[in-house]
PDB file of N, CA and C in Angstrom:
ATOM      1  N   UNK A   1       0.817  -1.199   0.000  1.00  0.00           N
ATOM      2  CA  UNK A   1       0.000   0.000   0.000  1.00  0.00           C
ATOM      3  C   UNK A   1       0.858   1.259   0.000  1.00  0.00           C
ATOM      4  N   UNK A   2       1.590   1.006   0.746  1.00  0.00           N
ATOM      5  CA  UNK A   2       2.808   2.358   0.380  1.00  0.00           C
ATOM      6  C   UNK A   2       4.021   2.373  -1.012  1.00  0.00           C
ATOM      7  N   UNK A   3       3.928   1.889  -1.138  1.00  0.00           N
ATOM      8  CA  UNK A   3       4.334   2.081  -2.411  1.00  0.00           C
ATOM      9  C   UNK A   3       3.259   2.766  -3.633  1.00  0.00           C
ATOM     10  N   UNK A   4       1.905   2.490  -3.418  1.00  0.00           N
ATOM     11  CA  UNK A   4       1.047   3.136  -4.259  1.00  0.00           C
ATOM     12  C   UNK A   4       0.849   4.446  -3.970  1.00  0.00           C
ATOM     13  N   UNK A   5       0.605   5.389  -2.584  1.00  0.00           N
ATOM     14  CA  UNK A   5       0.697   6.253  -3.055  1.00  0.00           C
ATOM     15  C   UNK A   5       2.199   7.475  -3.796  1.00  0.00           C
ATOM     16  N   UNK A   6       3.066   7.144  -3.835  1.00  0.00           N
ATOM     17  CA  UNK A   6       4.153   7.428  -4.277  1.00  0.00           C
ATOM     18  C   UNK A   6       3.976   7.778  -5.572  1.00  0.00           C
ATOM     19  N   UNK A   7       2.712   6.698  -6.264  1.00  0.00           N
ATOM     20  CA  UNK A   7       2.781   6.428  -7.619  1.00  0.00           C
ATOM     21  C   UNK A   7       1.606   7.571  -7.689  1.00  0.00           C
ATOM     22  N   UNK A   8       0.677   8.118  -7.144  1.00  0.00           N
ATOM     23  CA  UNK A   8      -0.258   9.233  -7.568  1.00  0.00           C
ATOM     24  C   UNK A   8       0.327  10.671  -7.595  1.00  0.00           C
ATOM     25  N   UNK A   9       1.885  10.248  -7.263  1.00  0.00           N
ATOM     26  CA  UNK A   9       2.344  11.943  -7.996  1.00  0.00           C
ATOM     27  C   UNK A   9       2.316  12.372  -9.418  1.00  0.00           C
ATOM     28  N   UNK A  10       2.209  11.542 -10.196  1.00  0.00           N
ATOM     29  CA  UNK A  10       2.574  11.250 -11.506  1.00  0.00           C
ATOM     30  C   UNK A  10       0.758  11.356 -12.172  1.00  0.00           C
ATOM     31  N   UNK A  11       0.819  12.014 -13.271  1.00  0.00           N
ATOM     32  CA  UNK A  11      -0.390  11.504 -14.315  1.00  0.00           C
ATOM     33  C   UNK A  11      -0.581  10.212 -14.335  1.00  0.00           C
ATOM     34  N   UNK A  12       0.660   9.417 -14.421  1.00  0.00           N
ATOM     35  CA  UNK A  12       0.524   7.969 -15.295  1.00  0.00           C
ATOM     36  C   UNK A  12       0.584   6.993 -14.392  1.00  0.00           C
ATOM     37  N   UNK A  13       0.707   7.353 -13.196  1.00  0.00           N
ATOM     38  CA  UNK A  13       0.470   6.652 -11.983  1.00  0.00           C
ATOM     39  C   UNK A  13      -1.221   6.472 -11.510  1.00  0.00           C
ATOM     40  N   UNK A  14      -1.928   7.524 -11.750  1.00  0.00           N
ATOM     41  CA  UNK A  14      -3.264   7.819 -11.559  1.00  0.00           C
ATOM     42  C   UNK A  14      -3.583   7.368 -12.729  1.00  0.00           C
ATOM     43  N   UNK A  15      -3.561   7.039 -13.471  1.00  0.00           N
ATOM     44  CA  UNK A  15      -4.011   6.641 -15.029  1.00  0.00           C
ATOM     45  C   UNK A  15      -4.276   5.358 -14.624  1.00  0.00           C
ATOM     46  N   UNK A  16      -2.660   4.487 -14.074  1.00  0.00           N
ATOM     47  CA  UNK A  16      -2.974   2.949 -14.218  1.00  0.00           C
ATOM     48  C   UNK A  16      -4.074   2.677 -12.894  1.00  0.00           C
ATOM     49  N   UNK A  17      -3.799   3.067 -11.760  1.00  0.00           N
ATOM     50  CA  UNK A  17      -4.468   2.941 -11.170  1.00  0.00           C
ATOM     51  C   UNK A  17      -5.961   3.060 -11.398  1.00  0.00           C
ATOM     52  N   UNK A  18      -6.587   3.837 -12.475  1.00  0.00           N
ATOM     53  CA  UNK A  18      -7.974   4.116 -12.780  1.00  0.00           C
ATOM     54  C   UNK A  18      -8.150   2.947 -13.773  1.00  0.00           C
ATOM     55  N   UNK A  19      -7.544   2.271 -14.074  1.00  0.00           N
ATOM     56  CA  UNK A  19      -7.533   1.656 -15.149  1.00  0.00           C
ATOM     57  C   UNK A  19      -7.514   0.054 -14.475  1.00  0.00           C
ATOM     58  N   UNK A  20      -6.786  -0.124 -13.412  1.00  0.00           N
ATOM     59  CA  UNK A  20      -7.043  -1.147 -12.321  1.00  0.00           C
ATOM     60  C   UNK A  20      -8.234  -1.365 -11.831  1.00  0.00           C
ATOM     61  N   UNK A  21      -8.618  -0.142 -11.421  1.00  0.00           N
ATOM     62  CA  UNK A  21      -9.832   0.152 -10.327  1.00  0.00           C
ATOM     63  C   UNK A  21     -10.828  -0.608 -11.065  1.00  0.00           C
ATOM     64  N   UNK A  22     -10.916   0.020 -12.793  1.00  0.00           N
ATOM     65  CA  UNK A  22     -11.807  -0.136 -13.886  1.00  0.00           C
ATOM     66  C   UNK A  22     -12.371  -1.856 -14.151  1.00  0.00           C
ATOM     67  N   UNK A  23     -11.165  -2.256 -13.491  1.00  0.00           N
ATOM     68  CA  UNK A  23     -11.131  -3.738 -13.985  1.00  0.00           C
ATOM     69  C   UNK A  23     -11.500  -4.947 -13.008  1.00  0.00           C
ATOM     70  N   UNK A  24     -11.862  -3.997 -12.175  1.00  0.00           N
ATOM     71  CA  UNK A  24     -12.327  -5.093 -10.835  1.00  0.00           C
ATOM     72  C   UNK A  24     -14.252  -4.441 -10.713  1.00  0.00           C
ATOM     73  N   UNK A  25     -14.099  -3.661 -11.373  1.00  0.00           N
ATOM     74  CA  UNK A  25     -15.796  -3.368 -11.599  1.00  0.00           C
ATOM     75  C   UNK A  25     -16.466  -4.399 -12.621  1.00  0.00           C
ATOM     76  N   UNK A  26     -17.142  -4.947 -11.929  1.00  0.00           N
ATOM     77  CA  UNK A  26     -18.072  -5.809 -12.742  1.00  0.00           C
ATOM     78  C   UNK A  26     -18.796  -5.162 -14.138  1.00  0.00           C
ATOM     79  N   UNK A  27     -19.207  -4.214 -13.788  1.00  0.00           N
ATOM     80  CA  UNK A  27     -20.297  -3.976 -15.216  1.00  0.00           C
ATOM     81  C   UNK A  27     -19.903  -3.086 -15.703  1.00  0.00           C
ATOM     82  N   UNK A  28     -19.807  -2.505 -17.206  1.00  0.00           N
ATOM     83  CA  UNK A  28     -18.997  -2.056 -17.886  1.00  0.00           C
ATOM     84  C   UNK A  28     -19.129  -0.824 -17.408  1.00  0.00           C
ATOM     85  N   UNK A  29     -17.535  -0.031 -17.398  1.00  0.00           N
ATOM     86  CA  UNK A  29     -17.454   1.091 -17.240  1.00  0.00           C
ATOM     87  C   UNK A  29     -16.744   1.761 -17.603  1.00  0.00           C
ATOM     88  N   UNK A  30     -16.111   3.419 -17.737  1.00  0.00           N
ATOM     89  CA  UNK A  30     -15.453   3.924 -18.522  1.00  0.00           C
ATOM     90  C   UNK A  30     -14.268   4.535 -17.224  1.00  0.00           C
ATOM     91  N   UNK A  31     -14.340   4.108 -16.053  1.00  0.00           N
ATOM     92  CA  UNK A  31     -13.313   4.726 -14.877  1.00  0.00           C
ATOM     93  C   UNK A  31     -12.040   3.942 -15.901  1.00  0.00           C
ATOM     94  N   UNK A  32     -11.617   3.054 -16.753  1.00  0.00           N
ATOM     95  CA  UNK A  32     -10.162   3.597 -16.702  1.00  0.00           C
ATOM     96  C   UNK A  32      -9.766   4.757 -18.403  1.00  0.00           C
ATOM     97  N   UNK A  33     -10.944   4.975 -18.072  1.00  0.00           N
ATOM     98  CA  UNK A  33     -10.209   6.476 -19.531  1.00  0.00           C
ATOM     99  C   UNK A  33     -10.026   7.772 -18.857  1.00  0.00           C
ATOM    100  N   UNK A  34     -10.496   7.829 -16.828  1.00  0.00           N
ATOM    101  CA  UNK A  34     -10.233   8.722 -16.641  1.00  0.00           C
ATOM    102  C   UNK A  34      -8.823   9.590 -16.485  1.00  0.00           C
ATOM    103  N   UNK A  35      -7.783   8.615 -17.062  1.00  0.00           N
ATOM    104  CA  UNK A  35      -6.776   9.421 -17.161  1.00  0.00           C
ATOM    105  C   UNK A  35      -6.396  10.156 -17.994  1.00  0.00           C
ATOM    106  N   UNK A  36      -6.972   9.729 -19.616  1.00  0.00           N
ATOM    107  CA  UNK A  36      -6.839  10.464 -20.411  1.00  0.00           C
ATOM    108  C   UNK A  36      -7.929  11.952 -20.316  1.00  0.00           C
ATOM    109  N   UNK A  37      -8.841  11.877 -19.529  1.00  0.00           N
ATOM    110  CA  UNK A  37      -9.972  12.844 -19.038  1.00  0.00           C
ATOM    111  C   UNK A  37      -8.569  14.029 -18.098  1.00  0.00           C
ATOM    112  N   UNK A  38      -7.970  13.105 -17.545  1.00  0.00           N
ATOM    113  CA  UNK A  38      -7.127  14.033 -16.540  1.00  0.00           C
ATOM    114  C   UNK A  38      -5.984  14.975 -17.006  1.00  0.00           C
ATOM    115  N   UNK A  39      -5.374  14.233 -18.682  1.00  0.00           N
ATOM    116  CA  UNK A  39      -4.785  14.669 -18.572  1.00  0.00           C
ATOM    117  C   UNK A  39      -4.925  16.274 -19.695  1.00  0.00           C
ATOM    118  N   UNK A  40      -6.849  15.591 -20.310  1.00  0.00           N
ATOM    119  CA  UNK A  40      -6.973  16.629 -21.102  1.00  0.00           C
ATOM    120  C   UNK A  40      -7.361  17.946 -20.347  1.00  0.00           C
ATOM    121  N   UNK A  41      -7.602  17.861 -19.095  1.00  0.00           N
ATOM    122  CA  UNK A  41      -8.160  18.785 -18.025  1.00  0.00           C
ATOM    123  C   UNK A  41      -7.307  18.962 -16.976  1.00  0.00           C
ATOM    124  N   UNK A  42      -6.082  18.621 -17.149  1.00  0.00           N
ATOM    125  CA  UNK A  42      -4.503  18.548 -16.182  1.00  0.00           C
ATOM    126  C   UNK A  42      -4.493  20.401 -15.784  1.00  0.00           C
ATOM    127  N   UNK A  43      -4.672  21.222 -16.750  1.00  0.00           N
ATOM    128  CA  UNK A  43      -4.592  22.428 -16.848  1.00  0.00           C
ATOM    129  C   UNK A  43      -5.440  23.690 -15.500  1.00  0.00           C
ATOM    130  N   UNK A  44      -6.871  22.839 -16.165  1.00  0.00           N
ATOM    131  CA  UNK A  44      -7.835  23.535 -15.428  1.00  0.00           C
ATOM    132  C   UNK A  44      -7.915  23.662 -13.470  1.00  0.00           C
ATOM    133  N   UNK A  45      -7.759  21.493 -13.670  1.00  0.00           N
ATOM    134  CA  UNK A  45      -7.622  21.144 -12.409  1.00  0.00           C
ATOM    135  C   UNK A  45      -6.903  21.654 -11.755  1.00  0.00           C
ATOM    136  N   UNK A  46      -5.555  22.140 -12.070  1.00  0.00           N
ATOM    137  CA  UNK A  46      -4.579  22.729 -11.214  1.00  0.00           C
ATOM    138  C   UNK A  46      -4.836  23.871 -10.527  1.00  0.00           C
ATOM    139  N   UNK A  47      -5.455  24.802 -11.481  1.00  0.00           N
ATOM    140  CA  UNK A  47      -6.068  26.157 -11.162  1.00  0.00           C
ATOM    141  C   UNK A  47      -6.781  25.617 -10.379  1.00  0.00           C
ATOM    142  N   UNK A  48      -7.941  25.301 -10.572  1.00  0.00           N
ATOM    143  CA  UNK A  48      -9.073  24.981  -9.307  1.00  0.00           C
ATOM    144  C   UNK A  48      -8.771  24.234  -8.045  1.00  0.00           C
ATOM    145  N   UNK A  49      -7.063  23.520  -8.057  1.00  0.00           N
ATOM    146  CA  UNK A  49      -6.924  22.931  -6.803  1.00  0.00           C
ATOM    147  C   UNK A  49      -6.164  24.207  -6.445  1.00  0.00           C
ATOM    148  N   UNK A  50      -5.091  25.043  -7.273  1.00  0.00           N
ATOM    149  CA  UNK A  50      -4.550  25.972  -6.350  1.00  0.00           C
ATOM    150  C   UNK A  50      -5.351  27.008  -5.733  1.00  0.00           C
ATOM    151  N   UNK A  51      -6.671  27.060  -6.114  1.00  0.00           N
ATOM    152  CA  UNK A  51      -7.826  28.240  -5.906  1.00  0.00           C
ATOM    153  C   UNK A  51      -8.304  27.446  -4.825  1.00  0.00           C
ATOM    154  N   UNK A  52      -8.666  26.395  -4.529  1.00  0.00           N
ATOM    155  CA  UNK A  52      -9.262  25.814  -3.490  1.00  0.00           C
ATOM    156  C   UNK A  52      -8.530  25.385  -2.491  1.00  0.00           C
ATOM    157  N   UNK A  53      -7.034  24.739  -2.172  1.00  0.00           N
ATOM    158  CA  UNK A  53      -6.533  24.551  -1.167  1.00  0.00           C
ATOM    159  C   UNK A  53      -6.564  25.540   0.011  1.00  0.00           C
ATOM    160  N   UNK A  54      -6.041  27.008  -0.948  1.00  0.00           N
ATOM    161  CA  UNK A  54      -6.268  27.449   0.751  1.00  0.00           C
ATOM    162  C   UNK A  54      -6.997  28.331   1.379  1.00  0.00           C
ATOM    163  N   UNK A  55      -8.715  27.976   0.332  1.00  0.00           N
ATOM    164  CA  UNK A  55      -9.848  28.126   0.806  1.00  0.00           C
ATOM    165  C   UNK A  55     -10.138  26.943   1.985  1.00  0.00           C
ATOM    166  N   UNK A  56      -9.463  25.892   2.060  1.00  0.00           N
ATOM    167  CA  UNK A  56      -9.726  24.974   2.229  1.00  0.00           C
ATOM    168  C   UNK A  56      -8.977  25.004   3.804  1.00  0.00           C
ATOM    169  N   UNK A  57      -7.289  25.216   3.932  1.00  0.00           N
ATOM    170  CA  UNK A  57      -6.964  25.374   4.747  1.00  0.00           C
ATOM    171  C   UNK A  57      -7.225  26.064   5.661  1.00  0.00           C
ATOM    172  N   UNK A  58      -8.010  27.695   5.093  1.00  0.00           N
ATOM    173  CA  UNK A  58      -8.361  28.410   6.311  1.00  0.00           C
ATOM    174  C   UNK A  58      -9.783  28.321   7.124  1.00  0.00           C
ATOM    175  N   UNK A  59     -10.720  27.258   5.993  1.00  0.00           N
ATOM    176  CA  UNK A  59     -11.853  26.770   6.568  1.00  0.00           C
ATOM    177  C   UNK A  59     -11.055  26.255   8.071  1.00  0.00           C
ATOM    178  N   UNK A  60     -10.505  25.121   7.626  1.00  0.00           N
ATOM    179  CA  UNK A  60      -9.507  23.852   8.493  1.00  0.00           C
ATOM    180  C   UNK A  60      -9.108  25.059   9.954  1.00  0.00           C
ATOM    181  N   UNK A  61      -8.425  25.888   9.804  1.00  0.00           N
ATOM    182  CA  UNK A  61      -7.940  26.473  10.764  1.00  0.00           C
ATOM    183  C   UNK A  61      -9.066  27.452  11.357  1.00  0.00           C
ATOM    184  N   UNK A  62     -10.328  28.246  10.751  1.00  0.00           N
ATOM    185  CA  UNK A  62     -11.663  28.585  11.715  1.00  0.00           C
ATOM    186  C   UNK A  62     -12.304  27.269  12.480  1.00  0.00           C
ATOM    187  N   UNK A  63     -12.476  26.433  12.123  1.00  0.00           N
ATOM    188  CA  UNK A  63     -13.169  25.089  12.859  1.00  0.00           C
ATOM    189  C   UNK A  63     -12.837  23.819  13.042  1.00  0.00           C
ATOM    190  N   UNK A  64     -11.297  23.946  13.372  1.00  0.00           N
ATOM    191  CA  UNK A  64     -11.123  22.777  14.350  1.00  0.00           C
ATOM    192  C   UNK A  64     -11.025  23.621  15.859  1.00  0.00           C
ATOM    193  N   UNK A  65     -10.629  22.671  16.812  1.00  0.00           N
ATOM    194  CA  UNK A  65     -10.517  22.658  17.901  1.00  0.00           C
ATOM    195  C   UNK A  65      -8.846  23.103  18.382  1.00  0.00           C
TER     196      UNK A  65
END
């Protein structure tokens, strides 16, 4: 298990893994093309995670304890 996340730094680490996931689902599905989904939207996502982390962190720091 530790060795896997190591591998979600990478596009192509998250790729195979979606593509694993894909294959232990019984009824047909399209979870392992979400990497090519990721990497056509690699761009956007970034923006919206750097816009949201530290909306995110200062939630984290008003309401914990």
């Amino acid at each position: 298990f530790a060795d896997l996340l190591p591998s979600y730094l990478e596009v192509q680490g998250i790729e195979l893994a979606l593509q694993r996931m894909s294959t232990r689902i019984k009824r047909p599905n399209r979870l392992g093309e979400g990497g090519a989904e990721l990497r056509r939207h690699y761009g956007g996502l970034c923006e919206d995670f750097r816009e949201f982390m530290p909306e995110l962190q200062e939630f984290v720091r008003e309401n914990t304890l």
